[in-house]
Protein backbone atom coordinates (compact mmCIF):
# COMPACT_ATOMS: atom_id res chain seq x y z
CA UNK A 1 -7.42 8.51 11.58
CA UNK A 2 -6.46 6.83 8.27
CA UNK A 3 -3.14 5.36 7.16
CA UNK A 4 -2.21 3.02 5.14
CA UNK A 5 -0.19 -0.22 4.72
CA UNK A 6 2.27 -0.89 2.08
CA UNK A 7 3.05 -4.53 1.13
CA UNK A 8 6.29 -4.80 -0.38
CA UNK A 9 10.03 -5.87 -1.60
CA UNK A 10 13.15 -4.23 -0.33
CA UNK A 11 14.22 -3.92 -4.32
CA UNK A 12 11.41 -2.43 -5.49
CA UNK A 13 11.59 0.65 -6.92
CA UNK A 14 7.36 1.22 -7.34
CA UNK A 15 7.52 0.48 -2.95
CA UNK A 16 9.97 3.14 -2.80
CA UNK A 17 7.99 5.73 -4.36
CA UNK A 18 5.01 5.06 -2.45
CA UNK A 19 6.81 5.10 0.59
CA UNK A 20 7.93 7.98 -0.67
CA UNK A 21 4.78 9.69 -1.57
CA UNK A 22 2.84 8.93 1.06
CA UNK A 23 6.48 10.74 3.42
CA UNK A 24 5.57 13.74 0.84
CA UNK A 25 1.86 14.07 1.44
CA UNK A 26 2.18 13.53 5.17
CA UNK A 27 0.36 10.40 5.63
CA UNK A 28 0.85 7.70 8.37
CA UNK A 29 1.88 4.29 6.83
CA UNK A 30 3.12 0.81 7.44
CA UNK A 31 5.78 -0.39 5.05
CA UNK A 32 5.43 -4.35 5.48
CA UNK A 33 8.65 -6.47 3.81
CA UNK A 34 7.64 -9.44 2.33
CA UNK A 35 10.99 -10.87 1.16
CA UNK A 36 11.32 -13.37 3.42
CA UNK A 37 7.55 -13.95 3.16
CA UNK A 38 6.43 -16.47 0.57
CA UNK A 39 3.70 -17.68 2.01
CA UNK A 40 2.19 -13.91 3.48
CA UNK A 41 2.68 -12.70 -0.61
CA UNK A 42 0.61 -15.67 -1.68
CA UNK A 43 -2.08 -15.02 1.03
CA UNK A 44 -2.18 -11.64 0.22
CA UNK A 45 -1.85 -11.98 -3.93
CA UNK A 46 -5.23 -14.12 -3.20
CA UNK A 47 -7.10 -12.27 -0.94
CA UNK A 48 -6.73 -9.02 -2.73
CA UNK A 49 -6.65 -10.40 -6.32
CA UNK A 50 -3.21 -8.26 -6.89
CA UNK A 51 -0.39 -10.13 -8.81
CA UNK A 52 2.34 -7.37 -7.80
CA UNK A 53 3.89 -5.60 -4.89
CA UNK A 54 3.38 -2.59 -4.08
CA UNK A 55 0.13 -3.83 -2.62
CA UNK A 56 -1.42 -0.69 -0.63
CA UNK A 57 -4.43 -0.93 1.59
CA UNK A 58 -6.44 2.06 3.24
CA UNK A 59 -7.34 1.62 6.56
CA UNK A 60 -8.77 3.75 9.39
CA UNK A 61 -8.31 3.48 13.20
CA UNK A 62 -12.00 4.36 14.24
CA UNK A 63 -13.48 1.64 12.30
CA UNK A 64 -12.82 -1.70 10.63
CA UNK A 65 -13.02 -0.12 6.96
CA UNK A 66 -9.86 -1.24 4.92
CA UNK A 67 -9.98 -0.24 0.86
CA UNK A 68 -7.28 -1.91 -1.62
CA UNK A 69 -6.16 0.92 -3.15
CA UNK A 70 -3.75 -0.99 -5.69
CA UNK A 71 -0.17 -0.09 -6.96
CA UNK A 72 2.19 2.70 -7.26
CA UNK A 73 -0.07 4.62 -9.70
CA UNK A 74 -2.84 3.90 -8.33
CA UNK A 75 -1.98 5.23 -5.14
CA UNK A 76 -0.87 8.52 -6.64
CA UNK A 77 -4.33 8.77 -8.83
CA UNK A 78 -6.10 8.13 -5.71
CA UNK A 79 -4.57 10.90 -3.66
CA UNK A 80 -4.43 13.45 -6.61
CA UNK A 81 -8.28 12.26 -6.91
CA UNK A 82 -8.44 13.68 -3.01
CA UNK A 83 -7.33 17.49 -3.83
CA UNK A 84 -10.12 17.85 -7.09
């Protein structure tokens, strides 16, 4: 099984609409909030190279294969690249 997890602020309206998205295309998700997380942003701005939150990873159960998918857009390019 895939899902994915969502790195975010409780403000922000891109994490909202890949929350959302992902509720609309009936995937299983993780919505992680960093605001009281300073330190976990920093980590996580480094290890993915990603400056900005929403910072959404794809990751599947049956193996150890995560994929950064990106931001807001690039989640929805990524599942509209799914249904070509």
């Amino acid at each position: 099984m895939r899902y994915f997890e969502i790195y975010a602020w409780t403000d922000c309206p891109f994490c909202t609409h890949a929350k959302d998205l992902l509720i609309e295309k009936d995937e299983q998700f993780m919505f992680c909030c960093l605001d009281q997380s300073d330190k976990l942003l920093e980590y996580l701005k480094v290890k993915w190279d990603w400056t900005t939150v929403p910072m959404i990873i794809e990751k599947r159960t049956d193996s150890d294969e995560q994929k950064f998918i990106g931001g807001f857009t690039d989640l929805q390019k990524y599942l509209e690249g799914e249904c070509e």
